[in-house]
C-alpha atoms as a PDB file:
ATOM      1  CA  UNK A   1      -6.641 -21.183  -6.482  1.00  0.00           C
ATOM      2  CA  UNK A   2      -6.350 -17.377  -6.764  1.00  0.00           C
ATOM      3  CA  UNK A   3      -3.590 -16.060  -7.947  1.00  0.00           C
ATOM      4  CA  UNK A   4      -1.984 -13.354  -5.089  1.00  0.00           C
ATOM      5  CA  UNK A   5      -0.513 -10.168  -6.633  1.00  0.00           C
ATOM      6  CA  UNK A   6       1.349  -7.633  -4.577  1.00  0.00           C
ATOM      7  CA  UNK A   7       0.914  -4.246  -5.695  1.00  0.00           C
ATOM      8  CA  UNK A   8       3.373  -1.806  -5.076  1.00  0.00           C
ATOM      9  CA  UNK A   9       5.332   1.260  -6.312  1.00  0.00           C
ATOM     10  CA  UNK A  10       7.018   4.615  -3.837  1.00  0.00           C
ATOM     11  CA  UNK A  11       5.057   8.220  -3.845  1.00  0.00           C
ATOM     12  CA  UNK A  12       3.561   9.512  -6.288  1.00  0.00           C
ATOM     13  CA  UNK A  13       4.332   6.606  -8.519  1.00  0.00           C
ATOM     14  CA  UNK A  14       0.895   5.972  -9.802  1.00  0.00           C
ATOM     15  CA  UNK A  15       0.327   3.034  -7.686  1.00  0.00           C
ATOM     16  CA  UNK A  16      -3.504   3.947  -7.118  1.00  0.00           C
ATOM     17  CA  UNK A  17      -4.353   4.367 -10.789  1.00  0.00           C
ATOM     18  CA  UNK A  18      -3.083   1.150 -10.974  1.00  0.00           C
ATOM     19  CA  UNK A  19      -4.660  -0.384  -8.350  1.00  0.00           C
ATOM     20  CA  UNK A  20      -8.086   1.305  -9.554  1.00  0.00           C
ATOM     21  CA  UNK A  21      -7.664  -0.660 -13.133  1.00  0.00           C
ATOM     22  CA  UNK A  22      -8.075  -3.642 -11.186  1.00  0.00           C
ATOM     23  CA  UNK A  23     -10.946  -2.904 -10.158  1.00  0.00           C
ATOM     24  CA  UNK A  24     -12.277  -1.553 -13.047  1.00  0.00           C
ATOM     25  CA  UNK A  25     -11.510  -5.198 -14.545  1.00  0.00           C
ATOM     26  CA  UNK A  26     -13.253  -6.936 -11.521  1.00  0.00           C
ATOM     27  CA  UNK A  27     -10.520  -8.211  -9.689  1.00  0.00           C
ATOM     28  CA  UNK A  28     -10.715  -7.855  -5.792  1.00  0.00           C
ATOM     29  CA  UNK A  29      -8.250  -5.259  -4.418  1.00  0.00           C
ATOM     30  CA  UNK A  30      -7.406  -5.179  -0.601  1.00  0.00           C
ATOM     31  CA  UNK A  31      -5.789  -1.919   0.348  1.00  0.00           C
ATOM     32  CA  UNK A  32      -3.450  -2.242   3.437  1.00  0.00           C
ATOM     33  CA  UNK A  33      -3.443   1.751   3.925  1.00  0.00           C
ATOM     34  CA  UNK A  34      -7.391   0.783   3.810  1.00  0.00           C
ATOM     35  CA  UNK A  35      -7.523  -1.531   6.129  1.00  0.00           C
ATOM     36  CA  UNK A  36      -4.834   0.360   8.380  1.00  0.00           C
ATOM     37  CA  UNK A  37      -7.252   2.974   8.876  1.00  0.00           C
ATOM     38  CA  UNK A  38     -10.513   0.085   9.657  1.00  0.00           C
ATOM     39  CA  UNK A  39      -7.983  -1.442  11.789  1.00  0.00           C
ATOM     40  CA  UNK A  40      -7.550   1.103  14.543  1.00  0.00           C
ATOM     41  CA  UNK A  41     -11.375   2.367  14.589  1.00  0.00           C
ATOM     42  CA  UNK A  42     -12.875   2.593  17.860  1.00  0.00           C
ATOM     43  CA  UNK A  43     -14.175  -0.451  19.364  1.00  0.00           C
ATOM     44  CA  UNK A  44     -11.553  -2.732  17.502  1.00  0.00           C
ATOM     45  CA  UNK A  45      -9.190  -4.621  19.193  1.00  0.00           C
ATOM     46  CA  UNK A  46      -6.014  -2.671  17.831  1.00  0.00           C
ATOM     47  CA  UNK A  47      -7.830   0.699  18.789  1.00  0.00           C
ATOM     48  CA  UNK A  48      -8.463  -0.346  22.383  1.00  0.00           C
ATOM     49  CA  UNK A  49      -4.520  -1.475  22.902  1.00  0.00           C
ATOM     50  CA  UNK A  50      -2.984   1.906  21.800  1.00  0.00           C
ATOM     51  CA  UNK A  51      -5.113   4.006  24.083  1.00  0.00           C
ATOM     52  CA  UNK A  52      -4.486   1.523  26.695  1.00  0.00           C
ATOM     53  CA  UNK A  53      -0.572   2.399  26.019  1.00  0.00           C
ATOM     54  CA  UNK A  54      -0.693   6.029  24.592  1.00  0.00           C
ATOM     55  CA  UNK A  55      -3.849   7.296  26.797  1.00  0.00           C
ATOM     56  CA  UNK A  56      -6.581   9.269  25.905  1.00  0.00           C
ATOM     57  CA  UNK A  57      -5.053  12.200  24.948  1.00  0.00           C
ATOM     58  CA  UNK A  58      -4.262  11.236  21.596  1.00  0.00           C
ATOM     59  CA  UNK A  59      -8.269  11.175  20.997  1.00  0.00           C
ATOM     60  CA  UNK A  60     -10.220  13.337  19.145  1.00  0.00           C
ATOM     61  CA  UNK A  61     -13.835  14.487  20.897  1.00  0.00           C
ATOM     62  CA  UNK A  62     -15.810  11.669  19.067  1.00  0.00           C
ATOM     63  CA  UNK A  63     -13.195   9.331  20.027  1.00  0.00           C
ATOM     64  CA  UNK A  64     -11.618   8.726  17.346  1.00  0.00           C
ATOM     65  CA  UNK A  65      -7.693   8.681  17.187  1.00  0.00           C
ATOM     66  CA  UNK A  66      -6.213  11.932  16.289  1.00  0.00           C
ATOM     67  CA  UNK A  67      -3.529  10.451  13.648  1.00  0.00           C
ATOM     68  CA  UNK A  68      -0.923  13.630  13.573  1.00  0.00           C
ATOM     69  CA  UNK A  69      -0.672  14.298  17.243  1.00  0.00           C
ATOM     70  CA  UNK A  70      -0.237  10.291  17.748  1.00  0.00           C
ATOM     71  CA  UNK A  71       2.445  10.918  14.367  1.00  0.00           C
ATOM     72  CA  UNK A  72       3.937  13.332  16.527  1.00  0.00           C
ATOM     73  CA  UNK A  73       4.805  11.043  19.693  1.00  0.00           C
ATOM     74  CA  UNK A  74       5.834   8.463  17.353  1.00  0.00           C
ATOM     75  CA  UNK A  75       8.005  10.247  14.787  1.00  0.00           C
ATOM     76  CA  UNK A  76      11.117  10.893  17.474  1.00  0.00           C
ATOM     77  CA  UNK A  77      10.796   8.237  19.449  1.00  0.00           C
ATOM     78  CA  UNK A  78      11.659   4.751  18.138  1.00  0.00           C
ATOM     79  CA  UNK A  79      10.481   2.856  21.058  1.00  0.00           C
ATOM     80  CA  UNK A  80       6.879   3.917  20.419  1.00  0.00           C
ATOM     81  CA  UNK A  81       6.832   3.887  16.914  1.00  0.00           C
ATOM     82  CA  UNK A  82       7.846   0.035  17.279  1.00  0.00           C
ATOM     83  CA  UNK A  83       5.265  -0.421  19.692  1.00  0.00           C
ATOM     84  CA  UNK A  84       2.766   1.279  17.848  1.00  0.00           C
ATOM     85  CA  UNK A  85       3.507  -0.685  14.841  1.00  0.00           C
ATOM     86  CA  UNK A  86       3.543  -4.290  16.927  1.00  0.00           C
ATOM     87  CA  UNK A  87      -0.153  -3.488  17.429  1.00  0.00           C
ATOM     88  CA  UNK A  88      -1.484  -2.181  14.023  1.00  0.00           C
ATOM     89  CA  UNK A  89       0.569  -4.729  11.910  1.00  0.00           C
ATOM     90  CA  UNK A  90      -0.773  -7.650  12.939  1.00  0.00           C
ATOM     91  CA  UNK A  91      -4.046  -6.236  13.171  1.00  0.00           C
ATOM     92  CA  UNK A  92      -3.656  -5.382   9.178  1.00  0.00           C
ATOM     93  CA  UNK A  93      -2.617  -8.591   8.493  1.00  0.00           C
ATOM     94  CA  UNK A  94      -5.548 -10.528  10.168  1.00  0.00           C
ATOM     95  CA  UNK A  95      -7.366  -8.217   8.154  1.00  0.00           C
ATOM     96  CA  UNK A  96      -6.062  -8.468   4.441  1.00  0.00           C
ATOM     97  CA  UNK A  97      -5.966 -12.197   5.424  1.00  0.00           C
ATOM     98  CA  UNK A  98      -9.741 -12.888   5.997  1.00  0.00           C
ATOM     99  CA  UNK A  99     -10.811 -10.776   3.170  1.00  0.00           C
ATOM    100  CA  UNK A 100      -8.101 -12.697   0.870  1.00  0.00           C
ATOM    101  CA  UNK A 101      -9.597 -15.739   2.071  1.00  0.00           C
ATOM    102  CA  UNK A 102     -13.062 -14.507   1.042  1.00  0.00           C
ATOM    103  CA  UNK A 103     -11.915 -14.085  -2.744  1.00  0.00           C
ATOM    104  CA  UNK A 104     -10.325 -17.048  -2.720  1.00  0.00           C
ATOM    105  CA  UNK A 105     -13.096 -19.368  -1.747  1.00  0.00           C
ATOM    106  CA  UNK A 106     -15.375 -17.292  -4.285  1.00  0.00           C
ATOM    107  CA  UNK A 107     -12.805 -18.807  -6.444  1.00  0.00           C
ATOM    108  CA  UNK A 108     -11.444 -15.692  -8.239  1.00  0.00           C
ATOM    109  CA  UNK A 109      -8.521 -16.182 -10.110  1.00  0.00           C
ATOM    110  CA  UNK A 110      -6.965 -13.252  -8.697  1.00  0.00           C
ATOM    111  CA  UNK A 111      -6.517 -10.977  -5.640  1.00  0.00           C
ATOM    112  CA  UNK A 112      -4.901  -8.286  -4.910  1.00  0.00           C
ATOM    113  CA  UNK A 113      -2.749  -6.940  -2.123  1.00  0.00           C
ATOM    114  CA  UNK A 114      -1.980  -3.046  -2.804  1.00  0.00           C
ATOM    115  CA  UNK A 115       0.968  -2.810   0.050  1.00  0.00           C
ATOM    116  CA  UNK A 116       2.603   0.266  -0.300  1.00  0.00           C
ATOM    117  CA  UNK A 117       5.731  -0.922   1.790  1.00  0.00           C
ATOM    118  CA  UNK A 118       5.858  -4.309   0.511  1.00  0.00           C
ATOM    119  CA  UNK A 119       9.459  -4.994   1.050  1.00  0.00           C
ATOM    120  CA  UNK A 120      10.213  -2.799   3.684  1.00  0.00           C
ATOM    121  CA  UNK A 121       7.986  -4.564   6.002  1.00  0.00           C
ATOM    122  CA  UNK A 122       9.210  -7.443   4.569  1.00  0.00           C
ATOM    123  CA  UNK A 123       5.501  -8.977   2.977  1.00  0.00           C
ATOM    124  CA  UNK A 124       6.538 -10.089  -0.011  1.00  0.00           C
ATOM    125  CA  UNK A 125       5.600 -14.031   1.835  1.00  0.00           C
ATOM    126  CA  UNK A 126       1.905 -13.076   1.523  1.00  0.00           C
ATOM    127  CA  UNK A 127       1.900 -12.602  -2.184  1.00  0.00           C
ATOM    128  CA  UNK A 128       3.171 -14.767  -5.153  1.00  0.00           C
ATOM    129  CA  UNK A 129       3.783 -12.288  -7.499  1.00  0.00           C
ATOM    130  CA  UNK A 130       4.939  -8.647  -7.303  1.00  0.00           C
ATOM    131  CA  UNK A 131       4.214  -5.534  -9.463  1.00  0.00           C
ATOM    132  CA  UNK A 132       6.170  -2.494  -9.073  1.00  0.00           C
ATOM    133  CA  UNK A 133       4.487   0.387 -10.728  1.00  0.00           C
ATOM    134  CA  UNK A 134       7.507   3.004 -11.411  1.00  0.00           C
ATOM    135  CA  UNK A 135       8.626   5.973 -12.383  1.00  0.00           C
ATOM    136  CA  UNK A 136      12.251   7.808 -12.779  1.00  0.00           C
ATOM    137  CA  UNK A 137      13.106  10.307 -10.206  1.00  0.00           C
ATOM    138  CA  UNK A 138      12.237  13.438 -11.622  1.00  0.00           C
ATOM    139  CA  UNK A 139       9.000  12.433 -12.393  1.00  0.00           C
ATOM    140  CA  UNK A 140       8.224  11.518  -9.043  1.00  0.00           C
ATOM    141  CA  UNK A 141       9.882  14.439  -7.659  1.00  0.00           C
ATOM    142  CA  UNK A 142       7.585  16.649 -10.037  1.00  0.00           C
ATOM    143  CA  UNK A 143       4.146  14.398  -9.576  1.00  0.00           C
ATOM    144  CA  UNK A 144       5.116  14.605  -5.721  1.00  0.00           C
ATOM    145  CA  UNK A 145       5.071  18.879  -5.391  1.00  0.00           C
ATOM    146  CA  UNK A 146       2.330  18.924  -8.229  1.00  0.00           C
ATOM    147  CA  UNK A 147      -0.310  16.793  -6.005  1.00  0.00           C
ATOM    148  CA  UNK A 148       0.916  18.140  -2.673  1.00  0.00           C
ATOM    149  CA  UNK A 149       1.770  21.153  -2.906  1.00  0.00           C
ATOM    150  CA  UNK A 150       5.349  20.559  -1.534  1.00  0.00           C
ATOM    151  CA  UNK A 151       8.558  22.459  -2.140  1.00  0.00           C
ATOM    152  CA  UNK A 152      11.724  20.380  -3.762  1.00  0.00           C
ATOM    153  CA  UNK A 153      13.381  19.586  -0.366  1.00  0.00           C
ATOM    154  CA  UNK A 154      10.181  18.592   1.449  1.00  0.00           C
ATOM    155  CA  UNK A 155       8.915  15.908  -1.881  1.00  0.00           C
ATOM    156  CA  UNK A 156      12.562  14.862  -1.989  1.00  0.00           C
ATOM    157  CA  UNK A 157      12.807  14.082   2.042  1.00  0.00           C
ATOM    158  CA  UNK A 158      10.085  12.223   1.306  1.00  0.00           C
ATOM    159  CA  UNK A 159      10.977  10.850  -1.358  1.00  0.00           C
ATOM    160  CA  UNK A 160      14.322   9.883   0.209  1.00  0.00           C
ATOM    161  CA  UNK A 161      12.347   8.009   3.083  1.00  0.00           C
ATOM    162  CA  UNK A 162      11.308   4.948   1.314  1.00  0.00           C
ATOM    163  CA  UNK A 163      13.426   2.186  -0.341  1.00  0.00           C
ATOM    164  CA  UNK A 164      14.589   3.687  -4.031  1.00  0.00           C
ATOM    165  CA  UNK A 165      12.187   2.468  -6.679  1.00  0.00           C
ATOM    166  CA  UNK A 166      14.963   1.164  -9.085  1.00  0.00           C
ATOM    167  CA  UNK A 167      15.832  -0.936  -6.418  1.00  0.00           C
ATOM    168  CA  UNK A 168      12.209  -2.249  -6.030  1.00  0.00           C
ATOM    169  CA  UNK A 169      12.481  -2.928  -9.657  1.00  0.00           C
ATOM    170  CA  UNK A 170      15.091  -5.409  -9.087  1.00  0.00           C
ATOM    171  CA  UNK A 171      13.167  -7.506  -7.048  1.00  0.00           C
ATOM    172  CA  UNK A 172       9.635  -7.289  -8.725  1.00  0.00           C
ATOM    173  CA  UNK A 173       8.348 -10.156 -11.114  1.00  0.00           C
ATOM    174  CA  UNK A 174       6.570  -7.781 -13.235  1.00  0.00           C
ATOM    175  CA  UNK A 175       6.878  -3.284 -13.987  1.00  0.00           C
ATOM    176  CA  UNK A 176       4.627  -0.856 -14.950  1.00  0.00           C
ATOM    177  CA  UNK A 177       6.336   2.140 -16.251  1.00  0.00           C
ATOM    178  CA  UNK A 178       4.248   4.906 -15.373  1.00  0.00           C
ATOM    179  CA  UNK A 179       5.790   7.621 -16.753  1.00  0.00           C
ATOM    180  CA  UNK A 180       3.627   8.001 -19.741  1.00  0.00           C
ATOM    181  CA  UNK A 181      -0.055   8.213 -20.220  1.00  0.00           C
ATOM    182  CA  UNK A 182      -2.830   6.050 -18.554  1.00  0.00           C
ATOM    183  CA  UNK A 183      -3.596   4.257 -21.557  1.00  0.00           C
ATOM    184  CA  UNK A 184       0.151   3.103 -22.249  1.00  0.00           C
ATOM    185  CA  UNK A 185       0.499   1.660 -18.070  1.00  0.00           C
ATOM    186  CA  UNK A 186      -3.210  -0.274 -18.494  1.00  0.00           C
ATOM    187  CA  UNK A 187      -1.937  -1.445 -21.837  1.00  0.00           C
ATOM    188  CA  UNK A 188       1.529  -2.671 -19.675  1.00  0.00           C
ATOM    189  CA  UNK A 189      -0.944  -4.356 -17.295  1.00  0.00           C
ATOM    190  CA  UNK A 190      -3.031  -6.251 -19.497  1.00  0.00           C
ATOM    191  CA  UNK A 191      -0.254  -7.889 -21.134  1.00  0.00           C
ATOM    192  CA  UNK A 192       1.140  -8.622 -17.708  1.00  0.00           C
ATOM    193  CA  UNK A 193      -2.134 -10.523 -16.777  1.00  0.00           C
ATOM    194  CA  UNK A 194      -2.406 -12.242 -19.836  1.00  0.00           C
ATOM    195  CA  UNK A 195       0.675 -13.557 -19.621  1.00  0.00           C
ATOM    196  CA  UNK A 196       0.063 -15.087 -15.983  1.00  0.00           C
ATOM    197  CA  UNK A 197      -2.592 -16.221 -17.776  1.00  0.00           C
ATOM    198  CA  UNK A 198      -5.483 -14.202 -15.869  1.00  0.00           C
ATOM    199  CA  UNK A 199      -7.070 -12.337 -18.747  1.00  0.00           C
ATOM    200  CA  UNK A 200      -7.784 -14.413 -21.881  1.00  0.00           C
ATOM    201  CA  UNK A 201      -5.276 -13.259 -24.507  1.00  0.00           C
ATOM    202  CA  UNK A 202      -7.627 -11.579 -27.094  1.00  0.00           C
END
């Protein structure tokens, strides 16, 4: 059986660079933002239900969804954003699913599911272990306006919008502290693997 990891972390945490030493090592990541973005192509099933409910003018001219103007129904009105999210959620999940089951029966000893809000949509049953990949506040404040280019109010809105990462820390069976240098959070995950027994201790 493979071992299934949730990865996870808030904005600017570092979560990608973790997620790419996985797959530096070889071990199969599935990306929910990823597969978001497969999921509502045109011609799949969760494509053809929103314009069915939000019409064509949220289309681009080669048909593809326009993803700010359909941000911009959504964002103010609850209703929609709940609908919109009863159609791409499952949609995700049938997704992630069939490629988890793929690793699995090529018998890998682990897979991983890099779901950036892992416990506020309430995920954490598809995985059997979770790593949070964190940073204090400042530093994501800073890394946040660095990559971005936002000012302090707009990276801390942002910021502010997702579940605090100390309090992800809480409920994670493993951290990476990402505040210092690449080598020191790859040297944090490798010890975390070895210990669930993934990598061969050395």
């Amino acid at each position: 059986m493979s071992l299934v990891i949730g990865l996870t972390g808030g904005i600017a945490s570092g979560k990608s660079t973790v997620s790419a030493m996985f797959t530096d090592m070889g071990i199969t990541v599935i990306d929910a933002d990823i597969e978001a973005r497969l999921a509502v192509e045109p011609g799949e099933k969760a494509y053809n239900d929103i314009v069915s409910h939000f019409g064509t003018d949220i289309l681009e001219d080669d048909r593809t969804i326009n993803r700010p103007k359909l941000g911009e129904i959504i964002f103010n009105n609850e209703e929609k954003r709940l609908l919109l999210n009863s159609i791409v959620h499952p949609a995700v999940r049938e997704r992630m699913a069939q490629k988890r089951k793929q690793a699995e029966a090529a018998d890998e000893k682990a897979v991983v599911l890099d779901i950036p809000l892992l416990f506020e949509s309430k995920l954490t049953e598809l995985v059997e272990k979770i790593i949070v990949v964190y940073v204090d506040e400042q530093t994501q404040l800073e890394r946040l306006m660095k990559r971005n280019g936002f000012s302090e109010e707009e990276a801390s809105a942002r910021i502010k919008s997702q579940m605090p990462l100390k309090d992800k820390v809480s409920l994670a069976d493993a951290v990476i502290d990402n505040t210092g240098n690449i080598e020191q959070s790859k040297q944090q995950l490798m010890e975390i693997l070895t210990e669930w027994e993934i990598l061969r201790a050395e």
